[in-house]
C-alpha atoms as a PDB file:
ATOM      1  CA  UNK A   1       9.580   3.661 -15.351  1.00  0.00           C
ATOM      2  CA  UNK A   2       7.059   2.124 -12.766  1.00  0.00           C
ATOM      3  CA  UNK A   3       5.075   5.668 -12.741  1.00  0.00           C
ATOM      4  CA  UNK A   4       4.449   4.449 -16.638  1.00  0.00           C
ATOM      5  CA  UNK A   5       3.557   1.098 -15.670  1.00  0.00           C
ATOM      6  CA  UNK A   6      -0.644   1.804 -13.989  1.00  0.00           C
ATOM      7  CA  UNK A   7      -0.451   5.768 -14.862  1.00  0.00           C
ATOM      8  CA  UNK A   8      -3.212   5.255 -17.884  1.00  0.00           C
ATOM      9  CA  UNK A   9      -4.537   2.362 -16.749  1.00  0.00           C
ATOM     10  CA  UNK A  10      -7.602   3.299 -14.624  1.00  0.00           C
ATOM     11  CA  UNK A  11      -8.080   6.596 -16.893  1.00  0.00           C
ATOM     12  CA  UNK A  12     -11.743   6.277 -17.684  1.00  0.00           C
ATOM     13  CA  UNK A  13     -11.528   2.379 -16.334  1.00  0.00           C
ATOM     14  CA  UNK A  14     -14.525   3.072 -13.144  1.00  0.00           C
ATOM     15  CA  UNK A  15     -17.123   4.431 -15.490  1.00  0.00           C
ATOM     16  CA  UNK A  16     -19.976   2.837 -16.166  1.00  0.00           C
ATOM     17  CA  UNK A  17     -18.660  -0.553 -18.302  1.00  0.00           C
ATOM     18  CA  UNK A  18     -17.927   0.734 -21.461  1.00  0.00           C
ATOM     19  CA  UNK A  19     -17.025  -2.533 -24.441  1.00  0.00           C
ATOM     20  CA  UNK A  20     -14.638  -1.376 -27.164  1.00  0.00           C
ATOM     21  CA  UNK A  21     -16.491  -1.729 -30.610  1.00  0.00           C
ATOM     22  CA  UNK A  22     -13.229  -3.381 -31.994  1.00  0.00           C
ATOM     23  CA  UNK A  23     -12.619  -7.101 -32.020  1.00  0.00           C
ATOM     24  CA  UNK A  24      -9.576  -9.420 -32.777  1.00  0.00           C
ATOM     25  CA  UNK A  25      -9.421 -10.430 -36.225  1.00  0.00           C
ATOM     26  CA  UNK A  26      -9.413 -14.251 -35.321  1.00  0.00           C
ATOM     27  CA  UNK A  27     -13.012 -13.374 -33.469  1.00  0.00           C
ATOM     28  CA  UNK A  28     -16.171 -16.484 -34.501  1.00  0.00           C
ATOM     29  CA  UNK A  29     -19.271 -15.401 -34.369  1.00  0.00           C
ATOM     30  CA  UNK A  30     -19.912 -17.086 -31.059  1.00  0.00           C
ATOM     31  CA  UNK A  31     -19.618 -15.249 -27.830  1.00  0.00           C
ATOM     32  CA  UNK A  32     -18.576 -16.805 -25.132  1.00  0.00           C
ATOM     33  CA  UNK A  33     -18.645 -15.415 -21.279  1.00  0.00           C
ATOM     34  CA  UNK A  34     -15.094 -14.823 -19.292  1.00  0.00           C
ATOM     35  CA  UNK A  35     -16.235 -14.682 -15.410  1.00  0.00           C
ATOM     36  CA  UNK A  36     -13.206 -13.160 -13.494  1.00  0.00           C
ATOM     37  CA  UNK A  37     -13.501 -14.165  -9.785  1.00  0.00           C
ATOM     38  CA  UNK A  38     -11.103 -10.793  -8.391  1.00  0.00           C
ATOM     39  CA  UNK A  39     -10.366 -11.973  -4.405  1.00  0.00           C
ATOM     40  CA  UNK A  40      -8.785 -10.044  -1.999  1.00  0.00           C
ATOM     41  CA  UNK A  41      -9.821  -6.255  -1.727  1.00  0.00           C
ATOM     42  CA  UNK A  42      -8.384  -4.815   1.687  1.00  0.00           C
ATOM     43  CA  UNK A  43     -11.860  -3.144   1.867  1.00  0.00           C
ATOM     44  CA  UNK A  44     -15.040  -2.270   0.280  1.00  0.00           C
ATOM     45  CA  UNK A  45     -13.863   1.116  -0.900  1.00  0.00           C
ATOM     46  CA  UNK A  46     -14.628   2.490  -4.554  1.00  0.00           C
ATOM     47  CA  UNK A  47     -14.590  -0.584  -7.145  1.00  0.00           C
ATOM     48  CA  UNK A  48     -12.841  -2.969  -9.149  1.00  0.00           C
ATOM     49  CA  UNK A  49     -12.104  -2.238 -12.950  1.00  0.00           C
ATOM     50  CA  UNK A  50     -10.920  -5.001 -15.491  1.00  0.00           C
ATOM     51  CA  UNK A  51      -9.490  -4.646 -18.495  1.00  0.00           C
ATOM     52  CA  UNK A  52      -9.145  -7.535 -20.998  1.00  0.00           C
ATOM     53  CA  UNK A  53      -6.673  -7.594 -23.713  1.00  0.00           C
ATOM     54  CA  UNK A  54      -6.681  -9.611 -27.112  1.00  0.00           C
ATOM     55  CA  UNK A  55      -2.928  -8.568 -28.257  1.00  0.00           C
ATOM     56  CA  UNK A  56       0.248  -6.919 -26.631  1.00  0.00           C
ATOM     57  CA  UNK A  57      -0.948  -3.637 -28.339  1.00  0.00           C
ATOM     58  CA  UNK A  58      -1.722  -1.060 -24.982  1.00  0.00           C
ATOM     59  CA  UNK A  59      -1.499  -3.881 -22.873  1.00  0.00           C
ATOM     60  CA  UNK A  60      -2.245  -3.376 -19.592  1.00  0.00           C
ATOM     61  CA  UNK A  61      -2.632   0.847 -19.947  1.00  0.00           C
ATOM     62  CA  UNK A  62      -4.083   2.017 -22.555  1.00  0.00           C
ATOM     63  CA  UNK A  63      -7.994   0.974 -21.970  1.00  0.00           C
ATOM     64  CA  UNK A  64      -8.772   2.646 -25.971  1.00  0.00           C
ATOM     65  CA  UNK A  65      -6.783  -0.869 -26.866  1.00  0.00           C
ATOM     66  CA  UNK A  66      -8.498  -3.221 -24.601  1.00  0.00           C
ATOM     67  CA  UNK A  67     -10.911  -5.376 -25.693  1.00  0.00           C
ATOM     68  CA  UNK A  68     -13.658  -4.868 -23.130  1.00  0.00           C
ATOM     69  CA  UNK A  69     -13.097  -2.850 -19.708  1.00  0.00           C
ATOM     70  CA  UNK A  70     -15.094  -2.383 -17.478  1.00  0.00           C
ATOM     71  CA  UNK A  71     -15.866  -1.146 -13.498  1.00  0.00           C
ATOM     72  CA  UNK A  72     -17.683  -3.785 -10.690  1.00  0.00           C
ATOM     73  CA  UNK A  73     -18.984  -3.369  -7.278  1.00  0.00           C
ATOM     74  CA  UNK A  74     -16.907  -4.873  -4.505  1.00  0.00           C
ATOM     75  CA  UNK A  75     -18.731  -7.127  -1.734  1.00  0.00           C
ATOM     76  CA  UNK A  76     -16.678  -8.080   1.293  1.00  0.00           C
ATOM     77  CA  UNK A  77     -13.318  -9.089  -0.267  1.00  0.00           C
ATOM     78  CA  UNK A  78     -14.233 -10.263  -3.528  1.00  0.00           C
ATOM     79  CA  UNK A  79     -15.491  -9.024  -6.823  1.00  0.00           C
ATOM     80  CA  UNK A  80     -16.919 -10.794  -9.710  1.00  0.00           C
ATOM     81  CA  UNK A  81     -16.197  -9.499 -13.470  1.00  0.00           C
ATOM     82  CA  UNK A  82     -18.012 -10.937 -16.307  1.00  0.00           C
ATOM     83  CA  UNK A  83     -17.454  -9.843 -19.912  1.00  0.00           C
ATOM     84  CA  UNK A  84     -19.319 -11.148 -23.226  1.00  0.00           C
ATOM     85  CA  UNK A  85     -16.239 -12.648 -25.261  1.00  0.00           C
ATOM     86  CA  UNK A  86     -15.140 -14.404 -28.714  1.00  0.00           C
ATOM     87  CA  UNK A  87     -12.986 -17.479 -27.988  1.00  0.00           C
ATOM     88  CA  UNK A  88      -9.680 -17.037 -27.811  1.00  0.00           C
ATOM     89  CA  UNK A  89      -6.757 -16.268 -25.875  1.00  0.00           C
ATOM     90  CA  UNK A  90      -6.574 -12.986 -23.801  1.00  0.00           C
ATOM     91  CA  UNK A  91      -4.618 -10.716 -21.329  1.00  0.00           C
ATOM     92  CA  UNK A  92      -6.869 -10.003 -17.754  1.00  0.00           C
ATOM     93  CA  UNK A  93      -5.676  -7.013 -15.483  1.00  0.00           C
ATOM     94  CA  UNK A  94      -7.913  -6.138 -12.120  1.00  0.00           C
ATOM     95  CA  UNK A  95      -7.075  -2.982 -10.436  1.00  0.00           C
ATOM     96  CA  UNK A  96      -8.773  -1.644  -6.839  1.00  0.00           C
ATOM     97  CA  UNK A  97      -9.477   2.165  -7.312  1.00  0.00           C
ATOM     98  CA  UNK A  98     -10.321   2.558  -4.054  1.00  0.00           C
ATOM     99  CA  UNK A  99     -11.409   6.415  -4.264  1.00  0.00           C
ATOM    100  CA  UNK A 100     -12.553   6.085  -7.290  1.00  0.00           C
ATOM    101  CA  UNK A 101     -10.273   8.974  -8.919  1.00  0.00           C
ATOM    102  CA  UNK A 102      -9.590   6.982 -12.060  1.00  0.00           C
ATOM    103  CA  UNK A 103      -6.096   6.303 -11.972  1.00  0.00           C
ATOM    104  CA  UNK A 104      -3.428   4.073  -9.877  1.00  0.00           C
ATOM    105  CA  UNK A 105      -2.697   6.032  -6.856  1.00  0.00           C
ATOM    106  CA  UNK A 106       1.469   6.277  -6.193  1.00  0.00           C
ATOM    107  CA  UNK A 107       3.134   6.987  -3.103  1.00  0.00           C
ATOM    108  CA  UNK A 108       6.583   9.255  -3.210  1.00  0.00           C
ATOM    109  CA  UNK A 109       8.623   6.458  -4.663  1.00  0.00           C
ATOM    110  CA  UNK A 110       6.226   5.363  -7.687  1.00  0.00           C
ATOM    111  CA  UNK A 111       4.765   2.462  -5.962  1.00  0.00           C
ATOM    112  CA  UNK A 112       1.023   1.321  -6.649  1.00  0.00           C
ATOM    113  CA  UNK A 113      -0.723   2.246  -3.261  1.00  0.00           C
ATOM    114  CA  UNK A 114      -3.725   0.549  -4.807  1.00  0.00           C
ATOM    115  CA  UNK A 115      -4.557  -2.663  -5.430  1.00  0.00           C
ATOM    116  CA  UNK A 116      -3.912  -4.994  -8.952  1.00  0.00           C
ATOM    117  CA  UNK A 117      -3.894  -8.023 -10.423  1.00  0.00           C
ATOM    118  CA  UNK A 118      -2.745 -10.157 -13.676  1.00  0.00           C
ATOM    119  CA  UNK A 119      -4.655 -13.298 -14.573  1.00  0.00           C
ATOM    120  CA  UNK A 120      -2.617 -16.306 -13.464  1.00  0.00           C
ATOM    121  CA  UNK A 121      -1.556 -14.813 -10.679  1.00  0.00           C
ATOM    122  CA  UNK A 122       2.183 -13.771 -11.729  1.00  0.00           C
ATOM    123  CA  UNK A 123       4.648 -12.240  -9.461  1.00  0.00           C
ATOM    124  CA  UNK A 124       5.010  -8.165 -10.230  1.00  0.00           C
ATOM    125  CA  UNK A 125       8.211  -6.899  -9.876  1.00  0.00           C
ATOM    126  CA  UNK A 126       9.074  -3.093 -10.801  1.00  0.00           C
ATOM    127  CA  UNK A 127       6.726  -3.868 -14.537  1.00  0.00           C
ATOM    128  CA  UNK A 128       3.674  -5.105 -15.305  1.00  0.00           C
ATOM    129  CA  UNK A 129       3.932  -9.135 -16.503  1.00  0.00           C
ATOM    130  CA  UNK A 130       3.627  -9.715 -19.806  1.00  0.00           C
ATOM    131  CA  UNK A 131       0.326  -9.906 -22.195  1.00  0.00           C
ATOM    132  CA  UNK A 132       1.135 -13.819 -22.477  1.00  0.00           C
ATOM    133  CA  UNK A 133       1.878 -14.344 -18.924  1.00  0.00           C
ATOM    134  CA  UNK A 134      -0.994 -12.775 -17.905  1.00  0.00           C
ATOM    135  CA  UNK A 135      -3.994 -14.371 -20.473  1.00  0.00           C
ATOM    136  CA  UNK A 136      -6.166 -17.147 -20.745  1.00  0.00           C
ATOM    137  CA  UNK A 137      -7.997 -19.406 -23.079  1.00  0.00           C
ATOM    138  CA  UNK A 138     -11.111 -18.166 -23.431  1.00  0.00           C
ATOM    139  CA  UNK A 139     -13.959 -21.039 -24.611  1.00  0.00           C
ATOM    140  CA  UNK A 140     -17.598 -21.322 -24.952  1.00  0.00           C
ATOM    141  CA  UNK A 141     -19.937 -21.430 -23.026  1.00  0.00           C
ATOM    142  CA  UNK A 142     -18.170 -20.126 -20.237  1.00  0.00           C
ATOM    143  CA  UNK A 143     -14.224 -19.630 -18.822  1.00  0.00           C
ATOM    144  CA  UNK A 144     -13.801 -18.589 -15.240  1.00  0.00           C
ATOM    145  CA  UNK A 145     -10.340 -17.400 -13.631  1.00  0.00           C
ATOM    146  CA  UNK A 146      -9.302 -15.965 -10.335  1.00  0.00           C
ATOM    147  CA  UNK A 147      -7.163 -13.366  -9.426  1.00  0.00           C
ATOM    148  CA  UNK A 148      -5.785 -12.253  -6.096  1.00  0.00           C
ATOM    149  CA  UNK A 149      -5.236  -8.600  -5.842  1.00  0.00           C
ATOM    150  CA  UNK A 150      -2.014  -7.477  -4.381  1.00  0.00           C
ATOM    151  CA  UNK A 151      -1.060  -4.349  -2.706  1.00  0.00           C
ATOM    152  CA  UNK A 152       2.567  -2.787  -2.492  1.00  0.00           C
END
């Protein structure tokens, strides 16, 4: 059960940013800008990827659901994601893909040996929170968040 929790969720998350061409139905015409302030990283290694989510559908592996993903430089301990939204509300997952392989590195018992993390900083048991734990409002002009990345 934890192997299904990351094992899709990096899968084609550290390529260049890639912005799904769907949208939420409730979507204005506005955009508005969610700045994710990721703090944390154990090291400079690889990158950070985000993935943002406007429903519980593929939330938080399948990136072909998200509503923008997207891979970002690391500097120091810290990483700064910014994605081009519509207003509304929206699930935020961070993952550190430290060798860059494209997927959440396990160790023998399932654990993440990467680093994650959920907007509003929720506690992770043995799943991933849920899409509503995990979101925020977004609003114009801009909406920033923070989230600390943990490591198992």
């Amino acid at each position: 059960m934890t192997r299904m929790i990351f094992a899709v969720l990096l899968a084609g998350m550290l390529a260049p940013p890639v912005y799904a061409s769907t949208s939420p139905a409730n979507a204005s015409a506005s955009t508005c800008t969610l700045v994710i302030h990721a703090v944390g990283f154990r090291n400079q290694k690889g990158g950070a990827g985000g993935a943002v989510f406007s429903s519980s559908n593929g939330w938080p592996e399948d990136l072909n659901k998200a509503y923008h993903h997207g891979d970002f430089p690391i500097h120091g301990d810290k990483s700064t994601l910014t994605f081009p939204m519509a207003p509304g509300r929206y699930g935020v997952v961070v993952i550190h893909d430290e060798n860059l392989n494209h997927k959440m590195d396990r160790n023998i018992f399932g654990f993440p040996k990467e680093g994650y993390g959920f907007a509003n900083n929720p506690h992770v048991g043995l799943t991933a929170p849920s899409v509503r734990t995990a979101s925020v409002l977004v609003t114009c002009p801009v909406t920033e968040t923070t989230i600390r990345i943990h490591y198992k």
